[in-house]
Protein backbone atom coordinates (compact mmCIF):
# COMPACT_ATOMS: atom_id res chain seq x y z
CA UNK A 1 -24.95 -2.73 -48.88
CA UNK A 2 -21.65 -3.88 -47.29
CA UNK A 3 -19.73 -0.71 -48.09
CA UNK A 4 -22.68 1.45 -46.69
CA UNK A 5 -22.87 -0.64 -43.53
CA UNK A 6 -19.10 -0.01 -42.88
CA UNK A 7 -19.21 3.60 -43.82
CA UNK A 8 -22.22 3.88 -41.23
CA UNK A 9 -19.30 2.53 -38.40
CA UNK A 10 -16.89 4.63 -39.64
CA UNK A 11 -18.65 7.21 -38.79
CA UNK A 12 -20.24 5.95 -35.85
CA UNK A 13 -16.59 5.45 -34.68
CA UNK A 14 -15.30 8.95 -35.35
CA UNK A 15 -18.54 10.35 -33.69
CA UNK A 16 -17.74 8.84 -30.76
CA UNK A 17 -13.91 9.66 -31.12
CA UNK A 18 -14.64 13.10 -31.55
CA UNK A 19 -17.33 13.28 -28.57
CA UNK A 20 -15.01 11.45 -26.27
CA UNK A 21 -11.90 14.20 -26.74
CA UNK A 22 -13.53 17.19 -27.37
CA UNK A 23 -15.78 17.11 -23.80
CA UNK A 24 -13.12 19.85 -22.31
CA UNK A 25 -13.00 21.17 -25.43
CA UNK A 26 -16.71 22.12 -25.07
CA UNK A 27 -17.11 22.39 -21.44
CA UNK A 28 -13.98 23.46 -19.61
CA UNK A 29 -12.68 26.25 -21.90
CA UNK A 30 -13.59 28.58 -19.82
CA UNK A 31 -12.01 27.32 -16.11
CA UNK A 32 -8.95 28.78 -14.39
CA UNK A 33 -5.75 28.06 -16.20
CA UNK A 34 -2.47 25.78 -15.00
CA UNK A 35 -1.02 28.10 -12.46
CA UNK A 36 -3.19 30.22 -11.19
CA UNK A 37 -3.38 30.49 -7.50
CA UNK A 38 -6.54 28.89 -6.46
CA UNK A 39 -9.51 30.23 -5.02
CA UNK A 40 -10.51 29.86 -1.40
CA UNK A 41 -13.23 27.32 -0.34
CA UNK A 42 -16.58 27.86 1.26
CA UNK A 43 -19.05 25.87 3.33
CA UNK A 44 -22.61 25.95 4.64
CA UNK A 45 -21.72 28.19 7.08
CA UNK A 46 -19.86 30.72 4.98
CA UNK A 47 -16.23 29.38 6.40
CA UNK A 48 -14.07 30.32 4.71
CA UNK A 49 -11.24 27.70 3.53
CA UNK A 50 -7.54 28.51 2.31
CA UNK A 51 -6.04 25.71 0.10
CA UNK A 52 -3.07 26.81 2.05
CA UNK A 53 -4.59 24.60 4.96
CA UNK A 54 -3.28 21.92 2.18
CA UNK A 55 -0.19 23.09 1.40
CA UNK A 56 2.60 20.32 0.76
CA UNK A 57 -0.01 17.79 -0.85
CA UNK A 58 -1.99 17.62 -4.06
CA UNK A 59 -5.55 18.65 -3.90
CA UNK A 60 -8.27 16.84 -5.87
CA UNK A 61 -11.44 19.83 -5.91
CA UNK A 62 -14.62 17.15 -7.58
CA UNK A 63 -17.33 20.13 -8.38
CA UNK A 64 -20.63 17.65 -8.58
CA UNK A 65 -24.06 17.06 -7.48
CA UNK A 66 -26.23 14.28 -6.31
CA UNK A 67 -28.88 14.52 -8.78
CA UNK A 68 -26.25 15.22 -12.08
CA UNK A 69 -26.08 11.99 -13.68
CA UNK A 70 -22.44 12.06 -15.35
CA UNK A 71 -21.25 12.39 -11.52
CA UNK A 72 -23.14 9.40 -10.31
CA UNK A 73 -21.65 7.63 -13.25
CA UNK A 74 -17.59 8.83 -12.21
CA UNK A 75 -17.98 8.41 -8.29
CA UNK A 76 -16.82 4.75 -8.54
CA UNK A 77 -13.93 5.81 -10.57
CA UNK A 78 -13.42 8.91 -8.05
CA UNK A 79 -13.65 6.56 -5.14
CA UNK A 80 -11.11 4.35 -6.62
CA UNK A 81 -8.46 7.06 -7.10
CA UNK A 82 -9.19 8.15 -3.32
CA UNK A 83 -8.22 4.68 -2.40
CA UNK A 84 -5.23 4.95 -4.25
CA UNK A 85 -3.86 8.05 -3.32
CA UNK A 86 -5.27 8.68 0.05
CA UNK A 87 -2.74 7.12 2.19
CA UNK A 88 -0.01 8.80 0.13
CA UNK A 89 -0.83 11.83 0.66
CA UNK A 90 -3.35 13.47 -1.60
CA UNK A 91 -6.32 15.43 -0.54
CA UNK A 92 -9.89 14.68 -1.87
CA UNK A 93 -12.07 17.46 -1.68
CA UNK A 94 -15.85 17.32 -2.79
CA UNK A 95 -17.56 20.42 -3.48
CA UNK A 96 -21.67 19.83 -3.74
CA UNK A 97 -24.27 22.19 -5.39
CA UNK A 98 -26.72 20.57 -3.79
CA UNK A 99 -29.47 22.90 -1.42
CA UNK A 100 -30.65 19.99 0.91
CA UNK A 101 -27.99 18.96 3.29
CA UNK A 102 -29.95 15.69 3.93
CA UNK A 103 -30.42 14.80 0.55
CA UNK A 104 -26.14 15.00 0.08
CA UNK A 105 -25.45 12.88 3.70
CA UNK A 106 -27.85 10.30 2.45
CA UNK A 107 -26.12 10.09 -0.57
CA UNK A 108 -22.26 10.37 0.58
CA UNK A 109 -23.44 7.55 3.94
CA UNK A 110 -24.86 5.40 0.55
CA UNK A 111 -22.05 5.71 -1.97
CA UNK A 112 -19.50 5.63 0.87
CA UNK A 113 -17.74 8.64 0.28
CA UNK A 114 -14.77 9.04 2.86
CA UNK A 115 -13.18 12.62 1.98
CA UNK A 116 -14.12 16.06 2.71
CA UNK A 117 -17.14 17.38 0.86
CA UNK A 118 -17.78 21.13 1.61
CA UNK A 119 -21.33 23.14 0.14
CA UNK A 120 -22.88 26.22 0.18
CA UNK A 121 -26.16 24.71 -0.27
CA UNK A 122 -26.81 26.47 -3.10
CA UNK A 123 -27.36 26.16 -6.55
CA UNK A 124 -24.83 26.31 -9.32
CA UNK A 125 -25.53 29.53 -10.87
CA UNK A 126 -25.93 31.31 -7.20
CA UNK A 127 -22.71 29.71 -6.06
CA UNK A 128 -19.46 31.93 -4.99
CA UNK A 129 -17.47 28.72 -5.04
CA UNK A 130 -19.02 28.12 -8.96
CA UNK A 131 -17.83 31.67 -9.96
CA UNK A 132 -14.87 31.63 -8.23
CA UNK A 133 -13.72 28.51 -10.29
CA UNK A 134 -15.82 29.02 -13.54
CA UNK A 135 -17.76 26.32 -12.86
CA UNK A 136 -20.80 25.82 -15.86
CA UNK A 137 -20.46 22.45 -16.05
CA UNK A 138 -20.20 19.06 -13.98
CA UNK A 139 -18.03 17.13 -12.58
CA UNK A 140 -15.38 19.20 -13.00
CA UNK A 141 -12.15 18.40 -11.37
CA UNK A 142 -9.18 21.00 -10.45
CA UNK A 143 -5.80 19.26 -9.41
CA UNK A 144 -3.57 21.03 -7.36
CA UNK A 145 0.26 21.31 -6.56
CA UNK A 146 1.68 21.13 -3.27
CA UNK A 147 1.72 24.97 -3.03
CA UNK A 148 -2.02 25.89 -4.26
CA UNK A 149 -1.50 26.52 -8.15
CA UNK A 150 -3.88 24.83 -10.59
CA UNK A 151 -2.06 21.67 -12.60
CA UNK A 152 -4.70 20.28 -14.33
CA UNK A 153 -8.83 21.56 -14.38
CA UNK A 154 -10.79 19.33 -16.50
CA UNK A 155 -14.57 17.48 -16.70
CA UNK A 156 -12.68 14.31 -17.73
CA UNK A 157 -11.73 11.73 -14.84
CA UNK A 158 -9.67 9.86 -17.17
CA UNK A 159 -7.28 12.85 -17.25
CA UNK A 160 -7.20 13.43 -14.00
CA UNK A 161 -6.16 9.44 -13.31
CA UNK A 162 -3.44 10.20 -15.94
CA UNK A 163 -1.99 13.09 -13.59
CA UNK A 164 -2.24 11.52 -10.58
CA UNK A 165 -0.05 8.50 -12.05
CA UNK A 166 2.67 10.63 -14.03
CA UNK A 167 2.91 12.79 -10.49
CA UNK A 168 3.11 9.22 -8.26
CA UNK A 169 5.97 8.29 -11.04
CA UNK A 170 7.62 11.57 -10.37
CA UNK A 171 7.07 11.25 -6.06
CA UNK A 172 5.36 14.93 -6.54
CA UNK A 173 2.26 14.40 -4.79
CA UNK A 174 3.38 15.64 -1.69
CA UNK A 175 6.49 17.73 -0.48
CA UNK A 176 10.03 16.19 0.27
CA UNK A 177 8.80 16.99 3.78
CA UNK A 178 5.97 15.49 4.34
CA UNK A 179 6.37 12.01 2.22
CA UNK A 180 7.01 9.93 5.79
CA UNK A 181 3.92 11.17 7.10
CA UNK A 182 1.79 8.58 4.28
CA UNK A 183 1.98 5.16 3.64
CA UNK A 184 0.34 2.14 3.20
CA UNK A 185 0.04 -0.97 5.08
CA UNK A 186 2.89 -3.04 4.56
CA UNK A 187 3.72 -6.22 5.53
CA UNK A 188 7.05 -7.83 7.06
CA UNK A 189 9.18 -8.40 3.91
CA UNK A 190 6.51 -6.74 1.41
CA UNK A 191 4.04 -9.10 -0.65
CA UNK A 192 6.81 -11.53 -1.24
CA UNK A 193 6.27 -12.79 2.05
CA UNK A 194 3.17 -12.10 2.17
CA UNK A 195 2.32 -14.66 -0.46
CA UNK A 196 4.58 -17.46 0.83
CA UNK A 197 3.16 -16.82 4.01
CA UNK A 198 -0.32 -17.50 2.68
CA UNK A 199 0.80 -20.54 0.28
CA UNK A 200 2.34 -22.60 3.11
CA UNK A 201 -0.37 -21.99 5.44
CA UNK A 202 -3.05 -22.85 3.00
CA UNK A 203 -4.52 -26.41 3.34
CA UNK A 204 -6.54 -27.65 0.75
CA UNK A 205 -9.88 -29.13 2.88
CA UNK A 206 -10.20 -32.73 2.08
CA UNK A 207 -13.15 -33.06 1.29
CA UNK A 208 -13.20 -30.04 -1.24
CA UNK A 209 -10.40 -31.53 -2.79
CA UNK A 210 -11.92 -34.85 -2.94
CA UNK A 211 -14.81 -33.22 -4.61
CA UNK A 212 -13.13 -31.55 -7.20
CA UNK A 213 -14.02 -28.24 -6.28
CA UNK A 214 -11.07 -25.47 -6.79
CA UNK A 215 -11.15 -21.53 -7.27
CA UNK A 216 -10.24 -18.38 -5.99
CA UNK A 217 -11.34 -16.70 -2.58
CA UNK A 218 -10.88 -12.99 -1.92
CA UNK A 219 -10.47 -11.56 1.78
CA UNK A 220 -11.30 -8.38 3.25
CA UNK A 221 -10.17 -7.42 6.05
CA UNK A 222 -9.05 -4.59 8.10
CA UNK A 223 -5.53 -3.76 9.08
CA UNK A 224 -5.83 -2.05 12.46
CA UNK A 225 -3.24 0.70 14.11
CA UNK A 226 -1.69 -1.94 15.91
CA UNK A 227 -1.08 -3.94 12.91
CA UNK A 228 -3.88 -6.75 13.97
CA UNK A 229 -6.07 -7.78 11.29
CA UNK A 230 -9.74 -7.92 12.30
CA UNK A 231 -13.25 -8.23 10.43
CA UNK A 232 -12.03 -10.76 7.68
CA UNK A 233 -14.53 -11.60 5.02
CA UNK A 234 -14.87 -13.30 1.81
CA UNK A 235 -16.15 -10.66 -0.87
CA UNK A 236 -15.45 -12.51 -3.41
CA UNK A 237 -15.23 -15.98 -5.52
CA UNK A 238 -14.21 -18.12 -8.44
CA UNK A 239 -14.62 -21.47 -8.42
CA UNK A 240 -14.54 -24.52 -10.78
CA UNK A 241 -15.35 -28.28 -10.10
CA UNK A 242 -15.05 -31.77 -11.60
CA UNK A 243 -18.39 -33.20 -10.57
CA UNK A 244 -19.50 -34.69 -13.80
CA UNK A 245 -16.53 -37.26 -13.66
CA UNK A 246 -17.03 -40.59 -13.86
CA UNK A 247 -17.39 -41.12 -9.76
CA UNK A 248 -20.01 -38.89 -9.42
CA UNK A 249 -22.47 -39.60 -12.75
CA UNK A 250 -25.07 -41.56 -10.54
CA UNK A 251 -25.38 -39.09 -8.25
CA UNK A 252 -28.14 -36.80 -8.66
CA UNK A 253 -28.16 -33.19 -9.33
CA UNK A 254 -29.42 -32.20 -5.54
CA UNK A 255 -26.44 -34.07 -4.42
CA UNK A 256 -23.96 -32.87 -6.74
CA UNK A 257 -25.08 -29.60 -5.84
CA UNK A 258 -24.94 -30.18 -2.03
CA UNK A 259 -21.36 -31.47 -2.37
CA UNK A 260 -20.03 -28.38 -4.63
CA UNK A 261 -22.24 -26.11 -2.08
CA UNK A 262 -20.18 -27.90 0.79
CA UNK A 263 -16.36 -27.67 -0.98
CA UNK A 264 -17.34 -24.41 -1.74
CA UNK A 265 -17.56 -23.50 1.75
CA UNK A 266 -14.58 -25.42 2.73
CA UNK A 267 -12.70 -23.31 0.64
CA UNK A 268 -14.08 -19.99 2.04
CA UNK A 269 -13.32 -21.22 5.71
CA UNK A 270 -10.15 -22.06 5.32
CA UNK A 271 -9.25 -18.78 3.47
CA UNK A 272 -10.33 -16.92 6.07
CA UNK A 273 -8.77 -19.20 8.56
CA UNK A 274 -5.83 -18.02 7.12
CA UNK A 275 -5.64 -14.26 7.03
CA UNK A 276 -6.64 -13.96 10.26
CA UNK A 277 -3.49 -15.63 11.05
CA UNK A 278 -1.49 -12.48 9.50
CA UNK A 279 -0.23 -9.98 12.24
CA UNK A 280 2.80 -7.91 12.62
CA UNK A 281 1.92 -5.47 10.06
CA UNK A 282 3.34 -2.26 9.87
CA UNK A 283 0.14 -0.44 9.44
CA UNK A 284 -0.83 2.82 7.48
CA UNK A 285 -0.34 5.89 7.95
CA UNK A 286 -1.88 9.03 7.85
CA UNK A 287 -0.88 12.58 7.98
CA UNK A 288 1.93 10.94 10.53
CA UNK A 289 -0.88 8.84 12.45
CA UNK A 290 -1.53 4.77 12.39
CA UNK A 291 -4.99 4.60 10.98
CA UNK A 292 -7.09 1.73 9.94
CA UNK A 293 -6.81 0.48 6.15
CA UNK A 294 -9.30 -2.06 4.29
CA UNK A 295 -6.59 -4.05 2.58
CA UNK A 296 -8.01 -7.28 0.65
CA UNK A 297 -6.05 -10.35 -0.93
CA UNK A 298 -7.20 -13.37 -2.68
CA UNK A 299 -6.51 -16.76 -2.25
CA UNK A 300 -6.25 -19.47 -4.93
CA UNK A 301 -6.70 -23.18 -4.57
CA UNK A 302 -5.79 -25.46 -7.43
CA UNK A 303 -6.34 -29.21 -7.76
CA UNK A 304 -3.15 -31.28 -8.28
């Protein structure tokens, strides 16, 4: 019985294995291959877009739709490598097959999706943009160089992350020319100072302290053109505490809870307190303009 139950995950293993790596093998066969020029864009309104309008940055083409399930499930893995490579220079382009153009707003104003997403409002198979890049499944996902030509068209996002990091490693997502015109926030003296800065202007609230309660805070906030942070707030938390020593045993569990409840939100004020005491950042920039970035750090607080 033992051997059959570990020849059932054997195979159960090399299923998987084999249905993991063999998804372009089944369903991207057939796009354009590394090199080829690629195809101009189209929207709603039958403009017509040159990737030459991109030219000096890597372009990220995400074929998808708002009903196809596989999509849904990469979006927060798509929206993570568009924070990533956004402010250094790479250009996220969606491409919908979806008919109803209130149906894809809703759904890009709900799953906060910041770049470009361009349609024809029309269905895969009646599609110009589908033909032009072989589309028969998705997502798909085209990379591009900084002069148009196809490095890397695949249905697997976990490919696509792997480009994007060997190019970042090899400073080839955008031209020699144009690599001032993207970076990210950055603080005076980079997050060295950044993190004494925080650690000697940290106070550990008495009474939290005196209640045992310790964790980690996270901050959000916004680093504005200027280089002023504004909107700071906590988004998320770890905390511990040492109410069941000896001190606290008679209390009962309503106060217990009311005093964690309370160092808890010690803790939160005075992170906050905090980072909106950082200024003087250089902020980002974007195609050679200060923008605002959503930049988050978190703060711990340990007992001694």
């Amino acid at each position: 019985m033992k051997k059959l139950f570990i020849l059932a995950a054997m195979l159960i293993s090399i299923t998987s294995t084999l249905s993991a790596q063999g998804l372009d093998e089944k369903y991207a066969t057939d796009l354009l291959p590394v090199g080829t020029k690629a195809p101009d864009l189209i929207d709603v309104l039958h403009n017509t877009h040159s990737v030459d309008e991109f030219k000096g940055r890597c372009v990220v083409l995400d074929f998808f739709a708002t009903w196809c399930g596989d999509c849904r499930k990469d979006l927060p893995e798509m929206r993570t490598l568009h924070n990533m490579y956004d402010l250094q220079g790479v250009e996220f382009v969606g491409i919908s097959f979806d008919t109803d153009s209130d149906v894809l707003q809703e759904y890009m104003e709900k799953e906060h999706i910041k770049w470009r997403v361009l349609s024809e409002l029309k269905k895969m198979k009646e599609s110009q943009m589908a033909k032009d890049y072989h589309i028969q499944w998705i997502p798909t996902m085209y990379l591009l160089d900084t002069e148009g030509r196809i490095l890397l068209a695949t249905v697997e996002i976990d490919k696509l992350k792997a480009k994007l990091k060997e190019l970042k490693k090899a400073n080839q997502l955008v031209a020699p020319e144009l690599a001032d015109q993207d970076r990210a926030p950055h603080y005076p003296g980079g997050m060295t100072e950044l993190m004494k800065f925080l650690a000697y202007n940290t106070k550990y609230p008495v009474e939290a302290e005196h209640y045992g309660v310790a964790g980690r805070v996270s901050v959000q906030f916004f680093i504005e053109p200027d280089g002023t942070v504004s909107n700071a707030e906590v988004v998320k938390t770890s905390f511990t505490n040492r109410l069941s020593d000896k001190k606290f045993k008679k209390l009962s569990d309503i106060d217990k809870y009311a005093m964690r409840e309370k160092g808890e939100g010690q803790l939160k004020d005075e992170a906050l307190r905090v980072v909106r005491k950082l200024s003087g950042w250089e902020p980002g920039v974007r195609r050679g303009k200060p923008v605002r970035v959503k930049y988050t750090v978190p703060i711990t607080f340990r007992l001694r």
